[in-house]
PDB file of N, CA and C in Angstrom:
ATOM      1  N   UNK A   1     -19.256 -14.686  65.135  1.00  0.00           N
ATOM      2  CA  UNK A   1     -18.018 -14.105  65.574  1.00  0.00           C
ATOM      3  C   UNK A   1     -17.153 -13.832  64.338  1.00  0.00           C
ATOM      4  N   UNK A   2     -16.692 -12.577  64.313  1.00  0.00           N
ATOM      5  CA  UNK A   2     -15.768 -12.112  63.264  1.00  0.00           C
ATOM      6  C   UNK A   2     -13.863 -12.443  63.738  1.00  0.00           C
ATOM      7  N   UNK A   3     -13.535 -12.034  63.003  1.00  0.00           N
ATOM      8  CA  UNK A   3     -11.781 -12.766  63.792  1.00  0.00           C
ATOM      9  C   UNK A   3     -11.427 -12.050  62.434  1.00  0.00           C
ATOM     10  N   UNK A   4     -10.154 -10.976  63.077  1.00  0.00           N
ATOM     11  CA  UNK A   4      -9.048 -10.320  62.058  1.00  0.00           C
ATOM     12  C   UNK A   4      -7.851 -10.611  62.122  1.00  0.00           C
ATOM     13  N   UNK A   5      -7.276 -10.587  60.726  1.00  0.00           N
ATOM     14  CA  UNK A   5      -5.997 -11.020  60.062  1.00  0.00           C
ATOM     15  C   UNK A   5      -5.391 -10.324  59.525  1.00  0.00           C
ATOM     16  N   UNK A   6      -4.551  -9.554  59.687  1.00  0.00           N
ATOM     17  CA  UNK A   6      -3.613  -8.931  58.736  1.00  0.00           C
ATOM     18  C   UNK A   6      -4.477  -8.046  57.893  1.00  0.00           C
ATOM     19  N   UNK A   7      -5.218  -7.374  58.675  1.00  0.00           N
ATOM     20  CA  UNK A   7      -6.284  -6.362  58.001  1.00  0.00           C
ATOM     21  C   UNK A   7      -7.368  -7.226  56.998  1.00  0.00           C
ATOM     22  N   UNK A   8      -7.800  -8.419  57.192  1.00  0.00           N
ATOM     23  CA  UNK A   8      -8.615  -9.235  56.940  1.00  0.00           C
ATOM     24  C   UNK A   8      -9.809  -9.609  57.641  1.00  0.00           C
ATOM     25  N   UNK A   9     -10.505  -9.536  57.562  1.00  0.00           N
ATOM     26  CA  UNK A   9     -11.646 -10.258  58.618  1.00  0.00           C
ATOM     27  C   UNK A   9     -12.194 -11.558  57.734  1.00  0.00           C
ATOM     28  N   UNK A  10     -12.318 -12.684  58.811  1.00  0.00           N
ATOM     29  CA  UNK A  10     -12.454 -14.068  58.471  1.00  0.00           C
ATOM     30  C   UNK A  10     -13.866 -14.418  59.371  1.00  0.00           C
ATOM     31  N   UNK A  11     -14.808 -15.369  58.845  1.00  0.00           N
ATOM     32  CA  UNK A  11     -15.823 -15.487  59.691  1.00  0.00           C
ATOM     33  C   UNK A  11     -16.120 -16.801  59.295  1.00  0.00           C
ATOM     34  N   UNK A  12     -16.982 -18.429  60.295  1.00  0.00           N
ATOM     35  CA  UNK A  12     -16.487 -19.078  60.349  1.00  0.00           C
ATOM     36  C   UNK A  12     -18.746 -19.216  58.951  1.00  0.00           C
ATOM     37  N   UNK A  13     -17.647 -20.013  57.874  1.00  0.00           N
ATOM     38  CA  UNK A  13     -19.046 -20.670  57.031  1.00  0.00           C
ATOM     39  C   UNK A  13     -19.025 -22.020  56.773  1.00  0.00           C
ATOM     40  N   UNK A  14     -20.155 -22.538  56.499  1.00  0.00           N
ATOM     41  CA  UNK A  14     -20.674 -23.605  56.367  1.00  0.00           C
ATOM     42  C   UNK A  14     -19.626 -24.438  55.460  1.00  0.00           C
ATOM     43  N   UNK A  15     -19.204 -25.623  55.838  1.00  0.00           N
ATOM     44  CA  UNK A  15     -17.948 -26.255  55.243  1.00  0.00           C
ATOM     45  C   UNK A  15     -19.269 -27.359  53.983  1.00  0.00           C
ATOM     46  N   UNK A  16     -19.160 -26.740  52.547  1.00  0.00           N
ATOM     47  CA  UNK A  16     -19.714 -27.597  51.915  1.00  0.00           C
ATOM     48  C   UNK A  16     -19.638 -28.894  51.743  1.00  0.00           C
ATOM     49  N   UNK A  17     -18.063 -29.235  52.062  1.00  0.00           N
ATOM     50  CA  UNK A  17     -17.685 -30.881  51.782  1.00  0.00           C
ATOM     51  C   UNK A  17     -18.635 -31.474  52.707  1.00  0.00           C
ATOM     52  N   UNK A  18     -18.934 -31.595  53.623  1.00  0.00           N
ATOM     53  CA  UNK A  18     -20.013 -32.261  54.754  1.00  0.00           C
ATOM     54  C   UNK A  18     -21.180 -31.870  54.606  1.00  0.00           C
ATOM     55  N   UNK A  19     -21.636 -30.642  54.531  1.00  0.00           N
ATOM     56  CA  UNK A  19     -22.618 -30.076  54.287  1.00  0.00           C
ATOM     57  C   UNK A  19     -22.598 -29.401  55.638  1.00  0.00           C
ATOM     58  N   UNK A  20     -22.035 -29.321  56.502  1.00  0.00           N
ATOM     59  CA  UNK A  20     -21.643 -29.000  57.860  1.00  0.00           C
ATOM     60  C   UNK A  20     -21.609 -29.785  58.978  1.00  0.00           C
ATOM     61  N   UNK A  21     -22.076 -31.168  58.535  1.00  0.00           N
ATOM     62  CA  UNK A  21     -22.107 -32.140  59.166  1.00  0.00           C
ATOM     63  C   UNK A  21     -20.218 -32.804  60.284  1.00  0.00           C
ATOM     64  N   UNK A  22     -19.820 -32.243  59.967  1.00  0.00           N
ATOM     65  CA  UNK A  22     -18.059 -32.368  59.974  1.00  0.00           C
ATOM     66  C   UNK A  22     -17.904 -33.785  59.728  1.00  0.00           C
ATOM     67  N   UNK A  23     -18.869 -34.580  59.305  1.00  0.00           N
ATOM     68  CA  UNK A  23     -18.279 -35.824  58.506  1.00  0.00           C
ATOM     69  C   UNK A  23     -18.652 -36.349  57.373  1.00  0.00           C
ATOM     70  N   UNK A  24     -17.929 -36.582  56.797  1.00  0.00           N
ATOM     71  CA  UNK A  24     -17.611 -37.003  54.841  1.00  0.00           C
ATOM     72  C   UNK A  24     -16.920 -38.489  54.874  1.00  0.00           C
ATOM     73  N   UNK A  25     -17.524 -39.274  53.513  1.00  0.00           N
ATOM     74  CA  UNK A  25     -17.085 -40.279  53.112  1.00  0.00           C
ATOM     75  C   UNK A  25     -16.859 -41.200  54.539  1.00  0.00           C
ATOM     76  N   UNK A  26     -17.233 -41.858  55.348  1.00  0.00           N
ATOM     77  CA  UNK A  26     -16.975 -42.554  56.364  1.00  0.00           C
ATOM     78  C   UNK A  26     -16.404 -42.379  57.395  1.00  0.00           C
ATOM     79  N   UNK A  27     -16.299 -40.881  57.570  1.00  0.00           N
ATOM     80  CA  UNK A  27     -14.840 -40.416  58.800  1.00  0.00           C
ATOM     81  C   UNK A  27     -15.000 -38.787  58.514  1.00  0.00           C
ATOM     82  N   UNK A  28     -14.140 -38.331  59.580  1.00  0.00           N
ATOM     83  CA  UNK A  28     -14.075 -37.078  59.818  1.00  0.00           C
ATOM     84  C   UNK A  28     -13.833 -36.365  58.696  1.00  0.00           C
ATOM     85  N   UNK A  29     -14.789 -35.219  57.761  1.00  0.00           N
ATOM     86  CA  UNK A  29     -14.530 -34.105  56.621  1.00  0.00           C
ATOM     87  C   UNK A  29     -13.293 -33.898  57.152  1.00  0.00           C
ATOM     88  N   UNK A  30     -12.300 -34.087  55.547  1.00  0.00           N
ATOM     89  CA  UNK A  30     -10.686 -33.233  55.870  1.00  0.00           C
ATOM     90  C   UNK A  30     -10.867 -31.864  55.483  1.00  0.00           C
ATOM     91  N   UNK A  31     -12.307 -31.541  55.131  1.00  0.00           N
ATOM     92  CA  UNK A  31     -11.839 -30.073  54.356  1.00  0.00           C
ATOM     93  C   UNK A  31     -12.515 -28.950  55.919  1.00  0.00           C
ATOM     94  N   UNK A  32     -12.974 -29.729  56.977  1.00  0.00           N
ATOM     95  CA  UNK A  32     -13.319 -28.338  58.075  1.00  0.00           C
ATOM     96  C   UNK A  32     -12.261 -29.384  59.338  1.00  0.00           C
ATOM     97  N   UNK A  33     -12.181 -30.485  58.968  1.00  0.00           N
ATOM     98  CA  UNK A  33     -11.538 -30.835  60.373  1.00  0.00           C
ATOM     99  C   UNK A  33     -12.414 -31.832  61.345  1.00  0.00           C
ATOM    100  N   UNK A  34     -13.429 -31.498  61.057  1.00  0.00           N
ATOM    101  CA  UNK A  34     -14.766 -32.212  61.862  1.00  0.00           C
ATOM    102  C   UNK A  34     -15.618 -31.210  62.413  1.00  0.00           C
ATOM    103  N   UNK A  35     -15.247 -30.183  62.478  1.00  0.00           N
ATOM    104  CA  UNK A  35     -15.691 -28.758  62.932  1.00  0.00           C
ATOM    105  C   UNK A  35     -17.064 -28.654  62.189  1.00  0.00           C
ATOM    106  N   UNK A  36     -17.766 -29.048  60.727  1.00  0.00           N
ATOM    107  CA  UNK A  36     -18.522 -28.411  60.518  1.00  0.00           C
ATOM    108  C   UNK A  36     -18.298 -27.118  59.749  1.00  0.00           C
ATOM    109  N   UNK A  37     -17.426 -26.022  60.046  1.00  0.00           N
ATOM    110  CA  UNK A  37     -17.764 -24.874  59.704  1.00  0.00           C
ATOM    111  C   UNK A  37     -15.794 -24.536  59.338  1.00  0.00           C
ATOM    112  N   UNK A  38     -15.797 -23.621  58.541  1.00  0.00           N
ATOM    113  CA  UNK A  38     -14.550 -23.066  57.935  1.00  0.00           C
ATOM    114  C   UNK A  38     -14.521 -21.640  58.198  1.00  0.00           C
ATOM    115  N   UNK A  39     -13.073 -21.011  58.806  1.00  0.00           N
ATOM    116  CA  UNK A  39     -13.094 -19.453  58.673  1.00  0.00           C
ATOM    117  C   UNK A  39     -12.910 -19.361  57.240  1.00  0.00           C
ATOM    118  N   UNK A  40     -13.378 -18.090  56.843  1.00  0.00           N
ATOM    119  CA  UNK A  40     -13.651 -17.845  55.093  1.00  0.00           C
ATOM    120  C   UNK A  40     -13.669 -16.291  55.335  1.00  0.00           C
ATOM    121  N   UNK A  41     -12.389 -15.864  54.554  1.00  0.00           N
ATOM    122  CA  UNK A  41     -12.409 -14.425  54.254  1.00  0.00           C
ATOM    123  C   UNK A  41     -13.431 -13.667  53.845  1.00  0.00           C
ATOM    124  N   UNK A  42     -14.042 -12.378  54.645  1.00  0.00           N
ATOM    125  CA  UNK A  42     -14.699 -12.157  54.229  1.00  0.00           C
ATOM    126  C   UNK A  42     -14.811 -10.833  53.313  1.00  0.00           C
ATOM    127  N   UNK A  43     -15.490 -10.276  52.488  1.00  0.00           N
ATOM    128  CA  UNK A  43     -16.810 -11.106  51.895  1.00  0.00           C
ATOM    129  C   UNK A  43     -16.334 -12.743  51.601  1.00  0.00           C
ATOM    130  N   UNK A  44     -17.303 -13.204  52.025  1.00  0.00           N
ATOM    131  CA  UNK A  44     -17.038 -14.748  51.402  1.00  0.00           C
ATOM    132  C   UNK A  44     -17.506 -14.958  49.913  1.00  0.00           C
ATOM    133  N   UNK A  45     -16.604 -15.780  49.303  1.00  0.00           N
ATOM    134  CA  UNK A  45     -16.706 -15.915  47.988  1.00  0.00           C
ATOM    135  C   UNK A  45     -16.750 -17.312  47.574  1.00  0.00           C
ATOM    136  N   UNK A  46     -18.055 -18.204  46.605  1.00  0.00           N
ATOM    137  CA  UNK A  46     -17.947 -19.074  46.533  1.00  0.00           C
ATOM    138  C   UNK A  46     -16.365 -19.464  45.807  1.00  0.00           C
ATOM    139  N   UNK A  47     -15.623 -20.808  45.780  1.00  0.00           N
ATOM    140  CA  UNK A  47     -15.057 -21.529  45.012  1.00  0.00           C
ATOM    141  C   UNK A  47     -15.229 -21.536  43.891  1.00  0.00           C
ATOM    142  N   UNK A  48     -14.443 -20.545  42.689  1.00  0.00           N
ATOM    143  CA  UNK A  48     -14.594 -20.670  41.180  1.00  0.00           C
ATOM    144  C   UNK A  48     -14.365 -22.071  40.268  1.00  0.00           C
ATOM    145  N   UNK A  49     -13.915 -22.858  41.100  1.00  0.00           N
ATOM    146  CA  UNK A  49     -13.196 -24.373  40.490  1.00  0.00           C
ATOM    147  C   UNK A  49     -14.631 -25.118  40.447  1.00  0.00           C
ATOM    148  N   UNK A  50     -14.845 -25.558  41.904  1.00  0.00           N
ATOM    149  CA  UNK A  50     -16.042 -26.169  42.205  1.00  0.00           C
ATOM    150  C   UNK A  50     -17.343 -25.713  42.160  1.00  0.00           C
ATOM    151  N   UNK A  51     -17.420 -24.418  42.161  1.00  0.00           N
ATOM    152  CA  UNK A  51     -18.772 -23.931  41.855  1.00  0.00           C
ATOM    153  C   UNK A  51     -19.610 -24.074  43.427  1.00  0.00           C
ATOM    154  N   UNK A  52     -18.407 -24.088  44.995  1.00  0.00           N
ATOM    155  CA  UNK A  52     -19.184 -23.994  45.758  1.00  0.00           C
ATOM    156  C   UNK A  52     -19.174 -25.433  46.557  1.00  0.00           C
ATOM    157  N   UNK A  53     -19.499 -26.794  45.680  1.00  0.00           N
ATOM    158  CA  UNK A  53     -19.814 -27.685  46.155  1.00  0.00           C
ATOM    159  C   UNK A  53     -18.175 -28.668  47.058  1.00  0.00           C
ATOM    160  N   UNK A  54     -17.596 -27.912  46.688  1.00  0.00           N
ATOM    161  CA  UNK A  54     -16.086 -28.887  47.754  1.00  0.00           C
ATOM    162  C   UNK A  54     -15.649 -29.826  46.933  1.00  0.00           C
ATOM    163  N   UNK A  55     -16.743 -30.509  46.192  1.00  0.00           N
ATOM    164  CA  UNK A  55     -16.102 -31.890  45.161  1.00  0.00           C
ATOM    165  C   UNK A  55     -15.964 -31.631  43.807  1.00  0.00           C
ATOM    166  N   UNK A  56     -14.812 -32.326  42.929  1.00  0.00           N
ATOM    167  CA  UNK A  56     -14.770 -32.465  41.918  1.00  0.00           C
ATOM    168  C   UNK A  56     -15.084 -33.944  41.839  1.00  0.00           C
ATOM    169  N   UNK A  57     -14.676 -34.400  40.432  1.00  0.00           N
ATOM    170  CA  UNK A  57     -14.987 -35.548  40.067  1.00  0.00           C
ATOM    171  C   UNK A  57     -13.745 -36.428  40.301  1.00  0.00           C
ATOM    172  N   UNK A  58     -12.736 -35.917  40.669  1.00  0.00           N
ATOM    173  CA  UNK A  58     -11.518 -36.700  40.876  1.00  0.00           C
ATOM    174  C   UNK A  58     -11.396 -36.770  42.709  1.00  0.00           C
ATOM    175  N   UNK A  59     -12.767 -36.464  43.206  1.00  0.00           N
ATOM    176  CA  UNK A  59     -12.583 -35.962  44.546  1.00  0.00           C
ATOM    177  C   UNK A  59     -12.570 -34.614  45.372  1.00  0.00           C
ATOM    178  N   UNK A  60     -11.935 -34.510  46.546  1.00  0.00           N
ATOM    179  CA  UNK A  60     -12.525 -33.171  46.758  1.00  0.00           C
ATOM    180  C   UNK A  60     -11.256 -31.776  45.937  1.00  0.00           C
ATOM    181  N   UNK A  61     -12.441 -30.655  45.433  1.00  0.00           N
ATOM    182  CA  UNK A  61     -11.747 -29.637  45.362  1.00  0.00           C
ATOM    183  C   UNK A  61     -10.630 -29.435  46.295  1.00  0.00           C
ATOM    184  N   UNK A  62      -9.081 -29.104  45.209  1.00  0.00           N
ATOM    185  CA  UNK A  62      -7.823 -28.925  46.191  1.00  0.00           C
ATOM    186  C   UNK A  62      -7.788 -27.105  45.543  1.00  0.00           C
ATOM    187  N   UNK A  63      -8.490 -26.601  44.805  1.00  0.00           N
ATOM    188  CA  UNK A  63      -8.383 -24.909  44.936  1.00  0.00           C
ATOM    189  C   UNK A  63      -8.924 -24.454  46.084  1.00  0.00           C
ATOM    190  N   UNK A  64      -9.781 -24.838  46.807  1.00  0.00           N
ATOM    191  CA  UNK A  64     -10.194 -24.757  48.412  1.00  0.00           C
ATOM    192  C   UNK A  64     -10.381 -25.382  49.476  1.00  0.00           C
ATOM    193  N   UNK A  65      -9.629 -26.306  48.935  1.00  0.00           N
ATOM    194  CA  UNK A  65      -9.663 -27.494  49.965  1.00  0.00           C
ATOM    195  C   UNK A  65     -11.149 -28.366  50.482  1.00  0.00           C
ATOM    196  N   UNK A  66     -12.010 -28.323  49.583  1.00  0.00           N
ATOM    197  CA  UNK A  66     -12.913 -28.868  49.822  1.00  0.00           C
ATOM    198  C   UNK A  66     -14.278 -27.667  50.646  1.00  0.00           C
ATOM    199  N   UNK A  67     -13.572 -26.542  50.841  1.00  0.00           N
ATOM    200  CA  UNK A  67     -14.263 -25.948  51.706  1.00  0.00           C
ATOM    201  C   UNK A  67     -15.640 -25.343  50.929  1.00  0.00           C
ATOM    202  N   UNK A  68     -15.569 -25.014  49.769  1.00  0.00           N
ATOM    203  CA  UNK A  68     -16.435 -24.480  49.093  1.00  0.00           C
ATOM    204  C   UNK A  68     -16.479 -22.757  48.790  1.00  0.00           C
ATOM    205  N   UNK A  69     -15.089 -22.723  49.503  1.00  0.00           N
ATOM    206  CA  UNK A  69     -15.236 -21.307  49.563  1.00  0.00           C
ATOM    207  C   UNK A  69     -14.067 -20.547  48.619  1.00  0.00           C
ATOM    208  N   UNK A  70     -14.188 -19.481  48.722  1.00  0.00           N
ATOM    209  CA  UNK A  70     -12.415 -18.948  47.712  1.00  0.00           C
ATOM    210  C   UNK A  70     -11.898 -18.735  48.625  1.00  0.00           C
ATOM    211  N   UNK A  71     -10.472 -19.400  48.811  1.00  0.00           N
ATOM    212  CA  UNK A  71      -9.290 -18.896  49.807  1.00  0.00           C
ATOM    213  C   UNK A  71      -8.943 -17.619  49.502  1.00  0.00           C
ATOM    214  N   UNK A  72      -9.203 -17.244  47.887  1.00  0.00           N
ATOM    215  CA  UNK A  72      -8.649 -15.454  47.937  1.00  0.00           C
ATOM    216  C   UNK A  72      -9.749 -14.450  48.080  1.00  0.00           C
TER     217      UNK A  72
END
């Protein structure tokens, strides 16, 4: 399913912090919600910070919130 925004189209991808699992570290992934999956502008674009994977070393990527994806 596609879903438009402000002349955007968003489509829902695989939330890397979980792996889509919607749970991380002992409890519900904060970066999809528990959902598993993230709307992600599309074209979807990996995360230039993280390289994709949701985590840094200080924890999860806050340039995408863990999602793995580029918010822009």
């Amino acid at each position: 399913m596609v879903y438009t925004y402000v002349d955007t189209e968003y489509a829902p991808e695989r939330c890397s912090f979980c792996n889509g699992t919607g749970h991380a570290e002992g409890g519900v992934c904060e970066a999809c919600g528990g959902q598993g999956d993230v709307l992600v502008a599309q074209p979807a674009r990996i995360c230039y910070l993280c390289g994709g994977s949701g985590s840094m070393e200080i924890g999860i990527c806050r340039a995408c919130g863990g999602s793995g994806w580029s918010l822009l």
